[in-house]
Protein backbone atom coordinates (compact mmCIF):
# COMPACT_ATOMS: atom_id res chain seq x y z
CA UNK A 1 -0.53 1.37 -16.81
CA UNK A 2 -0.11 0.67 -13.21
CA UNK A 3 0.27 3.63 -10.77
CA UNK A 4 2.96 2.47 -7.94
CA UNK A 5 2.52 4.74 -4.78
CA UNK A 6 4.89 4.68 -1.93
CA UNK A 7 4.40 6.93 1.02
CA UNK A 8 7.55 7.65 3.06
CA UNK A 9 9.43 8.85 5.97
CA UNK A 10 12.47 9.49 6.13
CA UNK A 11 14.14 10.06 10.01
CA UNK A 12 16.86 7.85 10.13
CA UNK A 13 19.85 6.20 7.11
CA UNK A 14 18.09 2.78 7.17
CA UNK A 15 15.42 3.77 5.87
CA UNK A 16 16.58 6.17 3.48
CA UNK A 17 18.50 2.42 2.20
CA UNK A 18 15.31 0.79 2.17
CA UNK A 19 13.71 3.41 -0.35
CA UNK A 20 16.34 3.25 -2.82
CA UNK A 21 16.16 -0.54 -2.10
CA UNK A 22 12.44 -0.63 -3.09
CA UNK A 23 13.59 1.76 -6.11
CA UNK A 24 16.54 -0.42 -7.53
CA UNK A 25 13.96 -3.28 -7.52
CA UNK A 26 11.46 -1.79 -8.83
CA UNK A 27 13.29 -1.09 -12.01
CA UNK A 28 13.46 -4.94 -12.61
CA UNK A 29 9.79 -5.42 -12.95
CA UNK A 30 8.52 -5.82 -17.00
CA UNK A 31 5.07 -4.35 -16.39
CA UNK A 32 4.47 -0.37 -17.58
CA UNK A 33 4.24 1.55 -14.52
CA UNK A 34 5.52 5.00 -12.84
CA UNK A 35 6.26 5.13 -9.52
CA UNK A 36 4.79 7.91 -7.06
CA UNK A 37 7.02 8.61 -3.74
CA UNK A 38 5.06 10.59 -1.33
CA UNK A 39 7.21 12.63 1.75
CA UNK A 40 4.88 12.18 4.73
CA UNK A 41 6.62 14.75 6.71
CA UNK A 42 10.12 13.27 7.04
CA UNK A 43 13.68 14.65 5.78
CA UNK A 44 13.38 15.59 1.94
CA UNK A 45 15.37 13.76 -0.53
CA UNK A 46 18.34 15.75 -2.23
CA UNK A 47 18.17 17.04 -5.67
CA UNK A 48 21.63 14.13 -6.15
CA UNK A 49 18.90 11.05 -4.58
CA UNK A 50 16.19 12.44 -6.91
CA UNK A 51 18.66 12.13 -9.98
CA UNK A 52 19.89 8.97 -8.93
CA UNK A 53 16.47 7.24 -9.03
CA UNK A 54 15.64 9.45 -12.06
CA UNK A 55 18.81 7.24 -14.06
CA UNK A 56 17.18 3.95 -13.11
CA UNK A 57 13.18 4.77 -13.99
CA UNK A 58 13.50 8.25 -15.81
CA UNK A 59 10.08 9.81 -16.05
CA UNK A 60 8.38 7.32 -14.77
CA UNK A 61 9.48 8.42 -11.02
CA UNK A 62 7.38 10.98 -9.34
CA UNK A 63 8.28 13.00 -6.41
CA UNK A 64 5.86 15.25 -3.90
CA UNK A 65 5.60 16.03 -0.17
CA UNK A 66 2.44 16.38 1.93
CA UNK A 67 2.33 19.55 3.70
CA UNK A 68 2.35 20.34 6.27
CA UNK A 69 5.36 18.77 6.63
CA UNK A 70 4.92 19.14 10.82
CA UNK A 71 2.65 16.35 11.03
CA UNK A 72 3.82 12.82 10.41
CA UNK A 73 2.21 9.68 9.90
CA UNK A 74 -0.69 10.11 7.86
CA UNK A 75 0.06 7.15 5.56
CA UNK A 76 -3.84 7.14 4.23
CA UNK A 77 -3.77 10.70 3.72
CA UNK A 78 -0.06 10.78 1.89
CA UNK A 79 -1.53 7.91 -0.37
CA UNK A 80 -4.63 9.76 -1.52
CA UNK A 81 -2.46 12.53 -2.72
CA UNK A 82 -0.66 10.28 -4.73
CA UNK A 83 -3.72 8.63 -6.25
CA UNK A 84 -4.50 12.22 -6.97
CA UNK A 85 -1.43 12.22 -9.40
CA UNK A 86 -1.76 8.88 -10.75
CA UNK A 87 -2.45 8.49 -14.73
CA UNK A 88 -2.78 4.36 -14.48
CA UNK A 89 -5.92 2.92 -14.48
CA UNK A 90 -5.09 0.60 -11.78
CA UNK A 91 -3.48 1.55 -8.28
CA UNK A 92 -0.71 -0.80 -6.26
CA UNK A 93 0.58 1.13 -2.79
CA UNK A 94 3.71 -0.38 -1.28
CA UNK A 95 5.59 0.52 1.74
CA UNK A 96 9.21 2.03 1.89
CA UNK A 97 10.59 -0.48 3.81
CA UNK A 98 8.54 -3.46 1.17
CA UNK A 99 11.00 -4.89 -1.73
CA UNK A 100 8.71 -6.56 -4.18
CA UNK A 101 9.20 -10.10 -5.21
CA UNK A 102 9.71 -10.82 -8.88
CA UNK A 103 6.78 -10.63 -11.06
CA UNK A 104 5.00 -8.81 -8.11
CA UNK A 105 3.97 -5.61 -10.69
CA UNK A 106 2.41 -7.75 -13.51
CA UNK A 107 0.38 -10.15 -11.18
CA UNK A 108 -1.37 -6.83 -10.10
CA UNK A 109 -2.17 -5.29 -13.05
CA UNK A 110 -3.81 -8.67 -14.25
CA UNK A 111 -6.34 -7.94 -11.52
CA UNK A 112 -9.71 -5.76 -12.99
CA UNK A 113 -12.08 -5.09 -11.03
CA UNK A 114 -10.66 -6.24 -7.80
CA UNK A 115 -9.42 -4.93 -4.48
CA UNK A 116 -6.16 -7.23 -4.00
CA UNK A 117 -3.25 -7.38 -1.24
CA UNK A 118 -1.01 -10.10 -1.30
CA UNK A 119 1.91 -11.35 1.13
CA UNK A 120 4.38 -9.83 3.41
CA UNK A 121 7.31 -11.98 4.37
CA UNK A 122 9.33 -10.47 7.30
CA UNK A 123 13.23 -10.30 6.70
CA UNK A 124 15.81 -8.70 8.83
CA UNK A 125 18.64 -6.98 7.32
CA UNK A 126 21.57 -9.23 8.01
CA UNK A 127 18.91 -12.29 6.97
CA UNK A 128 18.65 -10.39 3.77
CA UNK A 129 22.33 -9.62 3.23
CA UNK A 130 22.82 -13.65 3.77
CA UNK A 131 20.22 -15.03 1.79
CA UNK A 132 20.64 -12.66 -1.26
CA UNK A 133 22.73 -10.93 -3.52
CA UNK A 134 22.20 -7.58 -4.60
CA UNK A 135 23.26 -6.08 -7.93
CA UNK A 136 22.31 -3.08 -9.26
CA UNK A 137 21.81 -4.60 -12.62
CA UNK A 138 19.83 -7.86 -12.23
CA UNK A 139 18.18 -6.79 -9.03
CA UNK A 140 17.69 -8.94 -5.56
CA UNK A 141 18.07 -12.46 -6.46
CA UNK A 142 16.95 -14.94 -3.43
CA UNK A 143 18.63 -18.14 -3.03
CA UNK A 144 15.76 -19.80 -1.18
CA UNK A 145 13.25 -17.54 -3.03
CA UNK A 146 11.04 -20.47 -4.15
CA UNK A 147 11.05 -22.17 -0.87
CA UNK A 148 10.02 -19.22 1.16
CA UNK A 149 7.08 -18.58 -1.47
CA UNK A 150 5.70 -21.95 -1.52
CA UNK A 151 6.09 -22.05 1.86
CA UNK A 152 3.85 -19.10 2.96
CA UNK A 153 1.44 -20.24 0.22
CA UNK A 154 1.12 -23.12 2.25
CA UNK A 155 0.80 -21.31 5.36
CA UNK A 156 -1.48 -18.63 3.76
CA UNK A 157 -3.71 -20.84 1.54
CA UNK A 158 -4.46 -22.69 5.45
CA UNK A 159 -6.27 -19.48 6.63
CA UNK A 160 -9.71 -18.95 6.10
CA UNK A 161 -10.72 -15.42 4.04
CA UNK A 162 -14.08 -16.14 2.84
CA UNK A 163 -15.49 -14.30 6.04
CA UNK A 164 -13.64 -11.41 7.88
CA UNK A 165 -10.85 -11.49 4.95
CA UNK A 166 -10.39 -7.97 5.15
CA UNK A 167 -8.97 -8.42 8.65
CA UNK A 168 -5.71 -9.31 6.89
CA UNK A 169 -5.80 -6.65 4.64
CA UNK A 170 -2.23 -4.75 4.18
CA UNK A 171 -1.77 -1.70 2.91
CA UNK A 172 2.07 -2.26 2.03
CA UNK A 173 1.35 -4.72 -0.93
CA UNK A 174 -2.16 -3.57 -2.20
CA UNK A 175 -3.45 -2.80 -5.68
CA UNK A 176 -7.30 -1.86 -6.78
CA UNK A 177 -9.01 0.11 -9.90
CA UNK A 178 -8.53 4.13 -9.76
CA UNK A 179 -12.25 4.80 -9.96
CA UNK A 180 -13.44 2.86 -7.82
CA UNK A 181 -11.08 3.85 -5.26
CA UNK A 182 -11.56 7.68 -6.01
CA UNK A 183 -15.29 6.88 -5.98
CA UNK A 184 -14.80 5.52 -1.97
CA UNK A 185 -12.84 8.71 -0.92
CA UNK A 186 -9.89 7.11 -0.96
CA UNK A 187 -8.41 5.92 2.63
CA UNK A 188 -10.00 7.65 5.61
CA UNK A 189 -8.17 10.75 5.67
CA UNK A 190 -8.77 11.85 9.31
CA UNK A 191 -6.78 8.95 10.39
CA UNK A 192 -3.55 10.13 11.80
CA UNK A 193 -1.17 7.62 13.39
CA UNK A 194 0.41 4.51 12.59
CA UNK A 195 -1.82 1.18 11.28
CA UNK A 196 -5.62 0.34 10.86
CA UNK A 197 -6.27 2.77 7.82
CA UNK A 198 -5.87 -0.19 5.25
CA UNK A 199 -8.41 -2.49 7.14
CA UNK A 200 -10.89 0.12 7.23
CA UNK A 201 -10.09 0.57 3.58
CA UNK A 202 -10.99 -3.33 2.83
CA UNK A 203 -14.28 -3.05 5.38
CA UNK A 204 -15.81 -0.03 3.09
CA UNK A 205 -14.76 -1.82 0.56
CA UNK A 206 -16.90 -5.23 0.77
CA UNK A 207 -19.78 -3.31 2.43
CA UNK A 208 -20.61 -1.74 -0.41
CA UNK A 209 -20.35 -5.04 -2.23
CA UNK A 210 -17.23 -4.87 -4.05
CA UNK A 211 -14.29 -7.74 -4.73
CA UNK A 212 -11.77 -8.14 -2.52
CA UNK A 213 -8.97 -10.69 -3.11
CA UNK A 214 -6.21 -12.31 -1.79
CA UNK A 215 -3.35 -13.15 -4.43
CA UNK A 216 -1.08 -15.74 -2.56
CA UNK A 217 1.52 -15.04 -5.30
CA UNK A 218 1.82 -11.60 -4.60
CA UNK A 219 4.53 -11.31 -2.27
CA UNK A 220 7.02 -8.19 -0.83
CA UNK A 221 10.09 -8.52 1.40
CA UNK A 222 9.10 -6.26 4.57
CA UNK A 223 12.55 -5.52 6.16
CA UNK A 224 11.92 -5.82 9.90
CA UNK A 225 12.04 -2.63 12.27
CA UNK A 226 11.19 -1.61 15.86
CA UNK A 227 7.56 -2.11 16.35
CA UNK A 228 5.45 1.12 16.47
CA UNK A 229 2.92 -1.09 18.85
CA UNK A 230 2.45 -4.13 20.19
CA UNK A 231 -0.83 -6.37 19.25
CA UNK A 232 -2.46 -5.82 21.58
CA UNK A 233 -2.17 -2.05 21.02
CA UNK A 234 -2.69 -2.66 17.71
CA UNK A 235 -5.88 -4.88 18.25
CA UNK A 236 -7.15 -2.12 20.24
CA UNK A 237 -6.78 0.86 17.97
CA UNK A 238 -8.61 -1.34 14.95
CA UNK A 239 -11.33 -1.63 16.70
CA UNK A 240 -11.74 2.23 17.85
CA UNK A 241 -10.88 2.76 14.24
CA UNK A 242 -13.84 0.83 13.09
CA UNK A 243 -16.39 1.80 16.03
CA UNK A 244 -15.69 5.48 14.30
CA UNK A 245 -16.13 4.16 10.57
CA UNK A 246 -19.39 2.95 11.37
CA UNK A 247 -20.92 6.23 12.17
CA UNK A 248 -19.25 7.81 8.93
CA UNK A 249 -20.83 7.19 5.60
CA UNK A 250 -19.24 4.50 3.62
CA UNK A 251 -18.02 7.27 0.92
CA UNK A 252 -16.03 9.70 2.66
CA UNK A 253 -14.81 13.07 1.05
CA UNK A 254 -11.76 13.86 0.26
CA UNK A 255 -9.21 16.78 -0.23
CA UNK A 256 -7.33 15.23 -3.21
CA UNK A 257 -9.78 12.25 -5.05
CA UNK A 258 -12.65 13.32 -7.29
CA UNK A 259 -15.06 10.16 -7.35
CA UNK A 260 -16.84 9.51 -10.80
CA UNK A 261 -20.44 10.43 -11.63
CA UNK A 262 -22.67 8.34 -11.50
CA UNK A 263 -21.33 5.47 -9.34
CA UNK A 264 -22.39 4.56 -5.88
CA UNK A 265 -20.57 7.51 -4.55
CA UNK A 266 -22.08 10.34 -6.16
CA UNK A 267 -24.44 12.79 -4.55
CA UNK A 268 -27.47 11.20 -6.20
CA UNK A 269 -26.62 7.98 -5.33
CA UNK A 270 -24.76 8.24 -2.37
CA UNK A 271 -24.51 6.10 0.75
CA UNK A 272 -25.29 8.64 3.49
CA UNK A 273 -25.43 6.40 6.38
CA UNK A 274 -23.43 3.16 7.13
CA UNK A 275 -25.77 0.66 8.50
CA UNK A 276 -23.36 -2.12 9.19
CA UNK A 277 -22.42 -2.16 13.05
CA UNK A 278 -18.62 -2.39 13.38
CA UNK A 279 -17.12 -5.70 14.07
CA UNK A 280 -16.31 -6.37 17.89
């Protein structure tokens, strides 16, 4: 079974929409999965919201909120604890505001041993209300899907990953095995703040030798909204991100995840010190 975890935050109506967006179309995928929704310190959902999701997935919707509920923005941290409640064997962590495209649940749970993100198209609401139709039965239906997918294969397939691929690593549409993510600690957990955490993620990752893909097919709607920082901002806080990753072992602890024995993770077999210098 896949284990679908979704860490939100919920201060304003749109994106309150966007969850039960994400929800209503997650109901159309065909592969077994539940669905974990993890409150990162926003507004909590009402006991009428939980019931309506609960009518389109039944028990296969989880709900849970990170305390303490002061703090906000600890997306890595939110999506450990929901790890820490998954029963799949296989982990996929989407963003509130991410719609998946058709099929997107299956292609990831064909993946085995893997770390795998796939595609984020941009959209803006009024682009989305024009291009599609929404029904609560059948789901988002693009007109132009098709064309947009082939064309950001295209685009995608033109990029280089074979070095530095985890550079474009997204934590919004990303899937990867339970134990071996339990066995890494999970995402770095004393990351507070808004992006980096699922680059990091991806640079543990392949330093300790594991697979990382990128699944062209694998694509989410992101629904565009006000940019928490710029690039160059961005840019910027990656690389202090990193610069303190490298003096951390590769296996970091963590409050929820309980890594397997006997893997490279475990106390007899740990990785104590990171010897790869962070990338400039």
């Amino acid at each position: 079974m896949l284990s679908v975890i979704v860490p939100y935050y919920l201060d304003t109506e749109a994106k309150r929409a966007d969850l039960f967006g994400l929800v209503r179309h997650a109901a159309q995928q065909t592969t077994e999965f539940e669905l974990i929704l993890v409150n990162d310190g926003g507004a909590e959902l009402t006991g009428s919201e939980e019931q309506e999701m609960r009518q389109q997935l039944g028990d296969l919707v989880a709900f849970v909120t990170l305390e303490p509920r002061s703090i906000a923005f600890r997306a890595g941290l939110a999506r450990n604890l929901g790890a820490s409640l998954a029963r799949g064997d296989r982990l996929l962590f989407l963003d509130a505001d991410c719609w998946p495209w058709p099929g997107l649940f299956e292609i990831h749970a064909g993946h085995q041993d893997r770390l795998v993100f796939g595609q984020r198209r941009g959209i803006s609401r009024q682009r989305l209300e024009r291009y599609t139709r929404l029904d609560t039965q059948e789901g988002i239906h693009d007109v132009r899907f098709r064309l947009y997918r082939e064309l950001a294969i295209q685009l995608y397939s033109s990029l280089t990953f074979a070095t530095g691929c985890w550079q474009a690593c997204w934590s919004c549409n990303l899937s990867c095995p339970r134990d071996k993510f339990c066995e890494l600690g999970g995402f770095w957990e004393a990351l507070e703040g808004y992006g980096s955490e699922d680059q990091e993620l991806a640079w543990r990752w392949l330093r300790l030798g594991w697979p990382l893909w990128v699944d062209f097919t694998a694509g989410v709607w992101h629904i565009d909204h006000p940019q928490r920082a710029t690039g160059g901002e961005a840019l910027q806080r990656r690389r202090q991100v990193l610069r303190e990753s490298a003096r951390q072992p590769l296996c970091r602890p963590s409050r929820f995840l309980t890594p397997r024995q006997g893997g490279s993770c475990d106390p007899e077999n740990a990785v104590t010190e990171n010897a790869f210098l962070a990338p400039r």
